[in-house]
Each structure stands twice: as C-alpha cells, then as structure tokens.
PDB file of N, CA and C in Angstrom:
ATOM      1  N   UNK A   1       0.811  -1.194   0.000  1.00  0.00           N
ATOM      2  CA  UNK A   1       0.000   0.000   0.000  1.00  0.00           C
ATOM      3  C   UNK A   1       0.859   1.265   0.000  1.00  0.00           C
ATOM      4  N   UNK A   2       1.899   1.176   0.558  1.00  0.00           N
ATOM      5  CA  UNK A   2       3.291   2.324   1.030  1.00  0.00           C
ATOM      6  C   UNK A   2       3.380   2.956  -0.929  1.00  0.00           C
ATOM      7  N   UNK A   3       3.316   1.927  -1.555  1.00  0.00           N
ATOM      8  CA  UNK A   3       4.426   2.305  -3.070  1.00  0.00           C
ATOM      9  C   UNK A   3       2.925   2.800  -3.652  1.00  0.00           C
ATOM     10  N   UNK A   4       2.278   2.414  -3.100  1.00  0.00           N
ATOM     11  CA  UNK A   4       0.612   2.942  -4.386  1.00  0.00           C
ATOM     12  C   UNK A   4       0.649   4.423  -3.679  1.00  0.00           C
ATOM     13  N   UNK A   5       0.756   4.789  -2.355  1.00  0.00           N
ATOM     14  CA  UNK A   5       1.083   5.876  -2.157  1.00  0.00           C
ATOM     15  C   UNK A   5       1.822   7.009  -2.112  1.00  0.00           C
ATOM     16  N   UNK A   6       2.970   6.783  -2.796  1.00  0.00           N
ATOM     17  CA  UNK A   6       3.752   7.391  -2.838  1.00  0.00           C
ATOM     18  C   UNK A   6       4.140   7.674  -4.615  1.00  0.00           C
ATOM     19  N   UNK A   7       3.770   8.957  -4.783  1.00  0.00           N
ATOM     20  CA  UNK A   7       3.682   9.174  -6.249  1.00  0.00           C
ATOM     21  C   UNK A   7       4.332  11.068  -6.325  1.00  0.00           C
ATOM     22  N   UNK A   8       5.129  10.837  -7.614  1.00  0.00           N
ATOM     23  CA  UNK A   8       5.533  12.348  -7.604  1.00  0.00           C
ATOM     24  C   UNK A   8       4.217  12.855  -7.785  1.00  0.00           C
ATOM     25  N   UNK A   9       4.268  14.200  -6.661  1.00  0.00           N
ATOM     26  CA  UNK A   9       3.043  15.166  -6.791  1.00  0.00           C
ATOM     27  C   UNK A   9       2.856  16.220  -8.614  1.00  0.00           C
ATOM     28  N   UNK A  10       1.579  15.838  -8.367  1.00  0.00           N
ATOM     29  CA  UNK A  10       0.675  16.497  -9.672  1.00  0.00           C
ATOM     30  C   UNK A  10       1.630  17.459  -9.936  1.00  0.00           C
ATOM     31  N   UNK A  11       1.813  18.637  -9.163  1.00  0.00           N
ATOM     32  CA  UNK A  11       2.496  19.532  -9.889  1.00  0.00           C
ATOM     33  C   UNK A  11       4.008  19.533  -9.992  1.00  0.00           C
ATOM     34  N   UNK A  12       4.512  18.782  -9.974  1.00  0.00           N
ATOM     35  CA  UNK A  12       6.013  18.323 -10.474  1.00  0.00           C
ATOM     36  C   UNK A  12       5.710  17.612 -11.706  1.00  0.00           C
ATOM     37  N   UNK A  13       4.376  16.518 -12.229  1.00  0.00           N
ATOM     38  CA  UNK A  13       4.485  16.510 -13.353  1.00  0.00           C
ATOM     39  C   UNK A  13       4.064  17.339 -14.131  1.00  0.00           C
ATOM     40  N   UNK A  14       3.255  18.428 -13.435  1.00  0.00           N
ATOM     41  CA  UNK A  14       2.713  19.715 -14.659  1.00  0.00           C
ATOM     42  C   UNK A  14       4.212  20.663 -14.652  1.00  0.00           C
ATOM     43  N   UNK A  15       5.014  20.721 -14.362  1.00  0.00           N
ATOM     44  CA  UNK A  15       6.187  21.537 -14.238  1.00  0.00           C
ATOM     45  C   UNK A  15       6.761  21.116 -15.082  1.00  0.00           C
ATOM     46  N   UNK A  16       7.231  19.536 -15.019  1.00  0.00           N
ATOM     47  CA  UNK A  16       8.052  18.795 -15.794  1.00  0.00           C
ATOM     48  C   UNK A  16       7.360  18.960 -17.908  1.00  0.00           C
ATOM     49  N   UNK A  17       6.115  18.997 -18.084  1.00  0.00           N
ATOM     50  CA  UNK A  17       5.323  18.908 -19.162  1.00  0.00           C
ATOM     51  C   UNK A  17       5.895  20.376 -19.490  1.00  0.00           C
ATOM     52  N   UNK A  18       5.186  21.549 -18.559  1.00  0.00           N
ATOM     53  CA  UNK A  18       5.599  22.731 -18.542  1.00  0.00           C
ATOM     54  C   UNK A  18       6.706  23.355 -19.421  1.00  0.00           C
ATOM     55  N   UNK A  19       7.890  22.725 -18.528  1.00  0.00           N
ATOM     56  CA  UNK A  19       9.524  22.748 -19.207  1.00  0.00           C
ATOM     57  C   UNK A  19       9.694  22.235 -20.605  1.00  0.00           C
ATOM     58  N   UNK A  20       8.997  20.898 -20.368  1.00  0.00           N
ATOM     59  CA  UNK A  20       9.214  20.249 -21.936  1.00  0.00           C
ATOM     60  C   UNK A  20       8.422  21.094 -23.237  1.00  0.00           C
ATOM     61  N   UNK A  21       7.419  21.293 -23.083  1.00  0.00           N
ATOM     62  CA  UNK A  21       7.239  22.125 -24.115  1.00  0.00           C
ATOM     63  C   UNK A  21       7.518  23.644 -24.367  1.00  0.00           C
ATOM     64  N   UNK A  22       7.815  24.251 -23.360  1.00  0.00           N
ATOM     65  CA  UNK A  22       8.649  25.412 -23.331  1.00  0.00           C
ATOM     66  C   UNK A  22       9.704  25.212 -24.136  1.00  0.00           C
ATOM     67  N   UNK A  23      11.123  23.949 -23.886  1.00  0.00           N
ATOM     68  CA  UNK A  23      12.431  23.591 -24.434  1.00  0.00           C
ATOM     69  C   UNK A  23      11.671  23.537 -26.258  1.00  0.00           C
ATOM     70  N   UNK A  24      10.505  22.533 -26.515  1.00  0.00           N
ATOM     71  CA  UNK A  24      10.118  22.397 -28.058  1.00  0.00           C
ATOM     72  C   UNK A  24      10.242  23.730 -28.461  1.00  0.00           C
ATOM     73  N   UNK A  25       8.967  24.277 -27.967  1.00  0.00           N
ATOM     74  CA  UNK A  25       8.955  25.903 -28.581  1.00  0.00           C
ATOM     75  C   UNK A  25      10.369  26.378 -28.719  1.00  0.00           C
ATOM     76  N   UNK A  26      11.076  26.876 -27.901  1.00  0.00           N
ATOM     77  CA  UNK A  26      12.456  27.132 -28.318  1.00  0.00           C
ATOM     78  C   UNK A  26      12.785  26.550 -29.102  1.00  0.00           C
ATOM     79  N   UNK A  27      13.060  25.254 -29.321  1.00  0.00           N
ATOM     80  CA  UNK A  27      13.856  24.745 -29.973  1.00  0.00           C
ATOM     81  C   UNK A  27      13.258  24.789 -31.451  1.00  0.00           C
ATOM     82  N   UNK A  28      11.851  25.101 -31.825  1.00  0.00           N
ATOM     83  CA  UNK A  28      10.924  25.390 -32.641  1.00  0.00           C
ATOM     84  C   UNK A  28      11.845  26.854 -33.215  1.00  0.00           C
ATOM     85  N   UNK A  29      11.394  27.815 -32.394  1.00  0.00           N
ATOM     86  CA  UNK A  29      11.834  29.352 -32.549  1.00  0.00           C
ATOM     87  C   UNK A  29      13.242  29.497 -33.269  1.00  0.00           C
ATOM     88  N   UNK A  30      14.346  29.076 -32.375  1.00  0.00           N
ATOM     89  CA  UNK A  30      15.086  28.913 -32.841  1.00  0.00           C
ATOM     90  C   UNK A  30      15.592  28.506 -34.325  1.00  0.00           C
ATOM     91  N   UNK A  31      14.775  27.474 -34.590  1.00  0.00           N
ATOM     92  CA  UNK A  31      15.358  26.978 -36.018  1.00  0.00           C
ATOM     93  C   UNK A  31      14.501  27.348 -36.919  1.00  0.00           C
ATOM     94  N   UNK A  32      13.421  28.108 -36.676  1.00  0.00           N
ATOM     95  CA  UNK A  32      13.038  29.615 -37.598  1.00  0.00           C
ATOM     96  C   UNK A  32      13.476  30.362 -38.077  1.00  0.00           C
ATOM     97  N   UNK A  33      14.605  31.127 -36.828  1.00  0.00           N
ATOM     98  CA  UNK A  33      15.164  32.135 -37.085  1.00  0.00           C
ATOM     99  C   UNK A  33      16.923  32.038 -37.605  1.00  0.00           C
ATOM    100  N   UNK A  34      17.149  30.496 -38.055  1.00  0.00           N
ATOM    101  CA  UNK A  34      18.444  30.283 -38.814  1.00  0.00           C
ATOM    102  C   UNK A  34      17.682  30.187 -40.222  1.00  0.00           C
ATOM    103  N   UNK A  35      18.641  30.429 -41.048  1.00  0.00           N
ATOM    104  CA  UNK A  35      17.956  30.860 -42.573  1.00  0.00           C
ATOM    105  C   UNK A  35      18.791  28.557 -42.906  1.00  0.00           C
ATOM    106  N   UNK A  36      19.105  28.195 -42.363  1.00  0.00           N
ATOM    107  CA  UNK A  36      18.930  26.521 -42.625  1.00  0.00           C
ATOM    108  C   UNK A  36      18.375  25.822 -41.165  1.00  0.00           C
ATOM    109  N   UNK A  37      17.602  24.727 -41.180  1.00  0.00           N
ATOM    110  CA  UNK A  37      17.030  24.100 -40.349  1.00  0.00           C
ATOM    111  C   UNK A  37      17.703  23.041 -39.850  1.00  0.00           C
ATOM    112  N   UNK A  38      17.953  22.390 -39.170  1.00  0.00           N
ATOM    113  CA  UNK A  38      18.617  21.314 -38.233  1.00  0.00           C
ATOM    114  C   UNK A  38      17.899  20.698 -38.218  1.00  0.00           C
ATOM    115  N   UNK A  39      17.271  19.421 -38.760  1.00  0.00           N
ATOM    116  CA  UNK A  39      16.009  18.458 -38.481  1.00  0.00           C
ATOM    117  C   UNK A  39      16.376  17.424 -37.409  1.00  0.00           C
ATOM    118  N   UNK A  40      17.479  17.167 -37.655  1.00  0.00           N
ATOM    119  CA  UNK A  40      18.300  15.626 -36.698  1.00  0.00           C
ATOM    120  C   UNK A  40      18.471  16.036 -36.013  1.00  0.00           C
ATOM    121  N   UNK A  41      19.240  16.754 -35.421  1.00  0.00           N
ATOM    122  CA  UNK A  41      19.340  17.599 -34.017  1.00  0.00           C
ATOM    123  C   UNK A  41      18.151  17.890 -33.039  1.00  0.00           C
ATOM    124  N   UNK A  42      17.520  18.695 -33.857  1.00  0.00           N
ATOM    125  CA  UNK A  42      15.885  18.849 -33.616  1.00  0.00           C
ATOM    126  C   UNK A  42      15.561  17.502 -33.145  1.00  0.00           C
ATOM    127  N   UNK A  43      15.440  16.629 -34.077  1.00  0.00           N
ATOM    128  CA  UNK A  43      14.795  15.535 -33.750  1.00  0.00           C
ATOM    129  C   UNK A  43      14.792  14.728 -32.328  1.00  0.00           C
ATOM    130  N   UNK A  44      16.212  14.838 -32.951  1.00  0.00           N
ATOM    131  CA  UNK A  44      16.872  13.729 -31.381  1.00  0.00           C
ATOM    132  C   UNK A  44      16.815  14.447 -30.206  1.00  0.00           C
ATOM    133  N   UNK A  45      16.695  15.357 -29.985  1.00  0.00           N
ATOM    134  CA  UNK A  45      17.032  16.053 -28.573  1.00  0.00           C
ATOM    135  C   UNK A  45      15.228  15.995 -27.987  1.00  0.00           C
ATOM    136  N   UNK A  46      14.520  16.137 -29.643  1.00  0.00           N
ATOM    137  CA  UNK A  46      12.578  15.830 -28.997  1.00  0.00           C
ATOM    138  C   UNK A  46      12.742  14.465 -28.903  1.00  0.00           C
ATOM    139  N   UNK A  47      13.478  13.754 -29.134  1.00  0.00           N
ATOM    140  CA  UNK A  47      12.970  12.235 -28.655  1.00  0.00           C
ATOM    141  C   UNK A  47      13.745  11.812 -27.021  1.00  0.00           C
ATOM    142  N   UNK A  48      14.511  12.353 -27.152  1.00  0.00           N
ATOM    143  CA  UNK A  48      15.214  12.463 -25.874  1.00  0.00           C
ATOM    144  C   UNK A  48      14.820  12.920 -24.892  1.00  0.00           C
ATOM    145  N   UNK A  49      14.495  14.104 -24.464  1.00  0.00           N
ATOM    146  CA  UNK A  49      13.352  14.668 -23.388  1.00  0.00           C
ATOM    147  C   UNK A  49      11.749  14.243 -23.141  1.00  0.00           C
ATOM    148  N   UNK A  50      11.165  13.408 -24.702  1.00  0.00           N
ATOM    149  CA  UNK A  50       9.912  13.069 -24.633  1.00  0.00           C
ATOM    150  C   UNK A  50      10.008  10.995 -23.735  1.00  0.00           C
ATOM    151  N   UNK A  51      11.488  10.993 -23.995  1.00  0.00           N
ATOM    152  CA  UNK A  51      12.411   9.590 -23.589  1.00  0.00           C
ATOM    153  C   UNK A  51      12.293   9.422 -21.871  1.00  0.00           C
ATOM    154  N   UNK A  52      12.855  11.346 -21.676  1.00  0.00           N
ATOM    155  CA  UNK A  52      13.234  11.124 -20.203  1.00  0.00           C
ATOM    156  C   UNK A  52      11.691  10.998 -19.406  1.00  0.00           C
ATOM    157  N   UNK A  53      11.045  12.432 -19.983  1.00  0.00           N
ATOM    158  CA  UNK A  53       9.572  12.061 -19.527  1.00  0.00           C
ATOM    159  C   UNK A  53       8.817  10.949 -19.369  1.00  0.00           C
ATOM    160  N   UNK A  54       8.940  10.015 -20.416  1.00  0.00           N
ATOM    161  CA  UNK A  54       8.204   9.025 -19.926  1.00  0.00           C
ATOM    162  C   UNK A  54       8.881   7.717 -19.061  1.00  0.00           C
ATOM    163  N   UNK A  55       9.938   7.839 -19.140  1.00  0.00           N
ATOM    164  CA  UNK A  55      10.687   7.303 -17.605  1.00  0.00           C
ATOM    165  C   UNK A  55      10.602   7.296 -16.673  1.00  0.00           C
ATOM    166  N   UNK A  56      10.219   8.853 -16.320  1.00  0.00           N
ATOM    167  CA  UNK A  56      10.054   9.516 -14.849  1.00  0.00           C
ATOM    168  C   UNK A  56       8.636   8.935 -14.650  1.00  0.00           C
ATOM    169  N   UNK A  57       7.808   8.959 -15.631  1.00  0.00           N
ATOM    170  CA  UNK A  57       6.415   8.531 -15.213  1.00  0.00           C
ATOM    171  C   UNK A  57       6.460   7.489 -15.201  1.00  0.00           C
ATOM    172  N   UNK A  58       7.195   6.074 -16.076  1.00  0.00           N
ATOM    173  CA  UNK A  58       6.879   5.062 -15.454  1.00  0.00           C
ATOM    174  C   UNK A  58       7.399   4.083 -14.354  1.00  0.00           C
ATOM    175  N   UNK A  59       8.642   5.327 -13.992  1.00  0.00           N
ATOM    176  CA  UNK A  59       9.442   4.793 -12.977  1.00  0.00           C
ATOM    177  C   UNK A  59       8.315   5.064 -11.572  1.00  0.00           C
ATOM    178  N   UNK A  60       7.651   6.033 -11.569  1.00  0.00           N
ATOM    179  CA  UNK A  60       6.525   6.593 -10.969  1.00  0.00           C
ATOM    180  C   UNK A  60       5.323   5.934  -9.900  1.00  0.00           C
ATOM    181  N   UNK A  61       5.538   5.261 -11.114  1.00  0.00           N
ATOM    182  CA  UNK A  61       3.918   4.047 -11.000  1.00  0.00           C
ATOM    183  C   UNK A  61       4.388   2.344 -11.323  1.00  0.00           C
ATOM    184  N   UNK A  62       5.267   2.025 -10.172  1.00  0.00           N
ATOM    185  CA  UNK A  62       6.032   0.744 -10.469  1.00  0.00           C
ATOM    186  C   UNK A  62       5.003  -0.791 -10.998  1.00  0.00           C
ATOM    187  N   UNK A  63       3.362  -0.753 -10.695  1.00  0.00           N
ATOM    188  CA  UNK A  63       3.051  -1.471 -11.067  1.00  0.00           C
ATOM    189  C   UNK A  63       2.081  -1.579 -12.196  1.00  0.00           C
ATOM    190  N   UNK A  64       2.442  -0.341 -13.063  1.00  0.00           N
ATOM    191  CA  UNK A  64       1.382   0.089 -14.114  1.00  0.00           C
ATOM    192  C   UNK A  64       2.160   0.002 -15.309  1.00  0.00           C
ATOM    193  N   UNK A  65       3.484   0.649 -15.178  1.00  0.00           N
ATOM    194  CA  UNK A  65       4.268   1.150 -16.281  1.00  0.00           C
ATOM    195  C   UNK A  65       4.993  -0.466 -17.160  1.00  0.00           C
ATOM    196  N   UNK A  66       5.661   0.149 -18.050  1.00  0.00           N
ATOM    197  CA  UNK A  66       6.644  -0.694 -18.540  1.00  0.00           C
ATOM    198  C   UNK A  66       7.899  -1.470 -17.679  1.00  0.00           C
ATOM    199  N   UNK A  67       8.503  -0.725 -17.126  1.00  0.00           N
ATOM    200  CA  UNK A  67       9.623  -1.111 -16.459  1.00  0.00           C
ATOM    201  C   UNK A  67       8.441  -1.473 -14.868  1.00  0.00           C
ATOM    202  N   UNK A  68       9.011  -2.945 -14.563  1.00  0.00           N
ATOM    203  CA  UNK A  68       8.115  -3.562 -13.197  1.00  0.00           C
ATOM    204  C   UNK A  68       9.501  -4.092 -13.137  1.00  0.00           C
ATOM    205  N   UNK A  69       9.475  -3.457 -11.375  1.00  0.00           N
ATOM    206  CA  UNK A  69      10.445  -4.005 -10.400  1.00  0.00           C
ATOM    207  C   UNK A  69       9.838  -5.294  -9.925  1.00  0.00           C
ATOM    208  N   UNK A  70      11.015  -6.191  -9.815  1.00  0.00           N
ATOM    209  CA  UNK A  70      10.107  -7.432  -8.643  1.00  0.00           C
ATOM    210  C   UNK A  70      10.722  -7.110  -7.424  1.00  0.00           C
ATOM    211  N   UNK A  71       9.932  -7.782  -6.526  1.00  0.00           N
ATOM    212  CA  UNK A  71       9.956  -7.723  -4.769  1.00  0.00           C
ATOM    213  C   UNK A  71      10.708  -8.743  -4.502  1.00  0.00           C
ATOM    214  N   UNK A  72      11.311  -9.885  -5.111  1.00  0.00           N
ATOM    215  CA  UNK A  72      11.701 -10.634  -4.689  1.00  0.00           C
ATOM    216  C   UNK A  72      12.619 -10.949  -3.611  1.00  0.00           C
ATOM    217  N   UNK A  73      14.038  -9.982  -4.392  1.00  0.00           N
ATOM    218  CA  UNK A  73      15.036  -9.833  -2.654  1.00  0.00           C
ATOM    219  C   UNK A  73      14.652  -9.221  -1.897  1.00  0.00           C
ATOM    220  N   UNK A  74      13.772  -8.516  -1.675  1.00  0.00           N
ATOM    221  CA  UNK A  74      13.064  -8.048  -0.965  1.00  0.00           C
ATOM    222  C   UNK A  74      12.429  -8.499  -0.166  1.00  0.00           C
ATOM    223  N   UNK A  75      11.830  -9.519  -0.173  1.00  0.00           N
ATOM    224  CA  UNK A  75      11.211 -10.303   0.397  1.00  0.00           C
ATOM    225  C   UNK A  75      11.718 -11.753   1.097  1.00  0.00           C
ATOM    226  N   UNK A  76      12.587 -12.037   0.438  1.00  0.00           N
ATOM    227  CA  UNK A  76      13.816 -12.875   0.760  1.00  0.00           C
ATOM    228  C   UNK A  76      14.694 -12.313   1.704  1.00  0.00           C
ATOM    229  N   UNK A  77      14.955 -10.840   1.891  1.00  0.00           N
ATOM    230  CA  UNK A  77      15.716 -10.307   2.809  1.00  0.00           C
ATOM    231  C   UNK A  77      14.703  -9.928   4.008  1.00  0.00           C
ATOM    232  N   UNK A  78      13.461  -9.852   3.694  1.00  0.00           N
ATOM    233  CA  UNK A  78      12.603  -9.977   5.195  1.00  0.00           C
ATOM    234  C   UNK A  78      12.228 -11.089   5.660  1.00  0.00           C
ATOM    235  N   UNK A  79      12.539 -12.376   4.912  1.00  0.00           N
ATOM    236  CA  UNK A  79      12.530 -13.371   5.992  1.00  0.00           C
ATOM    237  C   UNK A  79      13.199 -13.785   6.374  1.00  0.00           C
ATOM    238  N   UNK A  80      14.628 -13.426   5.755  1.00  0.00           N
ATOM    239  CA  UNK A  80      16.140 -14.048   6.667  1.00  0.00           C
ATOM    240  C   UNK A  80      15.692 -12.812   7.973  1.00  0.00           C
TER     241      UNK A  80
END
C-alpha cells in the first residue's frame, strides 16, 4: 500500500510537461530564425526529453508502467 502511495506530486508533473514544451517551442523558434534548419538535431534532442519524460512517469507508477520491479530480494531479505 506504502508504493501505491507514494507518487511524484501532480504539480512536479505539470512543471516537468511545462519545461518540456517550453524547451520544443524554443527549440521550434530557434530553427526559424536560422535561414537553414537542423532536423536531426531537432529531432533527437525531442525524442530524448519526450524519452526522459516518460521514464520519470513510469518509474513513478512501479506497477502500471513498462519497467516492473520485482519484490523478490526483498522479500527474501525480510525473511532471513
């Protein structure tokens, strides 16, 4: 019950969303205002932050997400 309760608060992920699309827009703006565009650069750095984001969230929610921890030594170390 401890891990279902314990969740980054709402507004650390509206902060985190916040930032991230703030960084797009820039990074949008920016390659407006060069008379050549950077697409790969661009690219990778949006797949990279849209990468970290969803990490943080599914590191978040250990029994919902992709990445599932097991309890095992865990549990093995509370009955030794």
């Amino acid at each position: 019950m401890a891990i279902l309760k314990r969740h980054v608060p709402e507004i650390i992920l509206f902060l985190l969303f916040t930032i991230f699309i703030i960084s797009l827009a820039m990074m949008g703006y920016s390659s407006g205002l060069g008379l050549k565009r950077a697409y790969i650069p661009t690219l990778l750095l949006t797949l990279l932050i849209v990468l970290v984001v969803f990490i943080i969230i599914d590191l978040d929610r250990p029994k919902r997400g992709i990445v599932k921890v097991k309890q095992d030594s865990l549990l093995e170390l509370k009955d030794n």
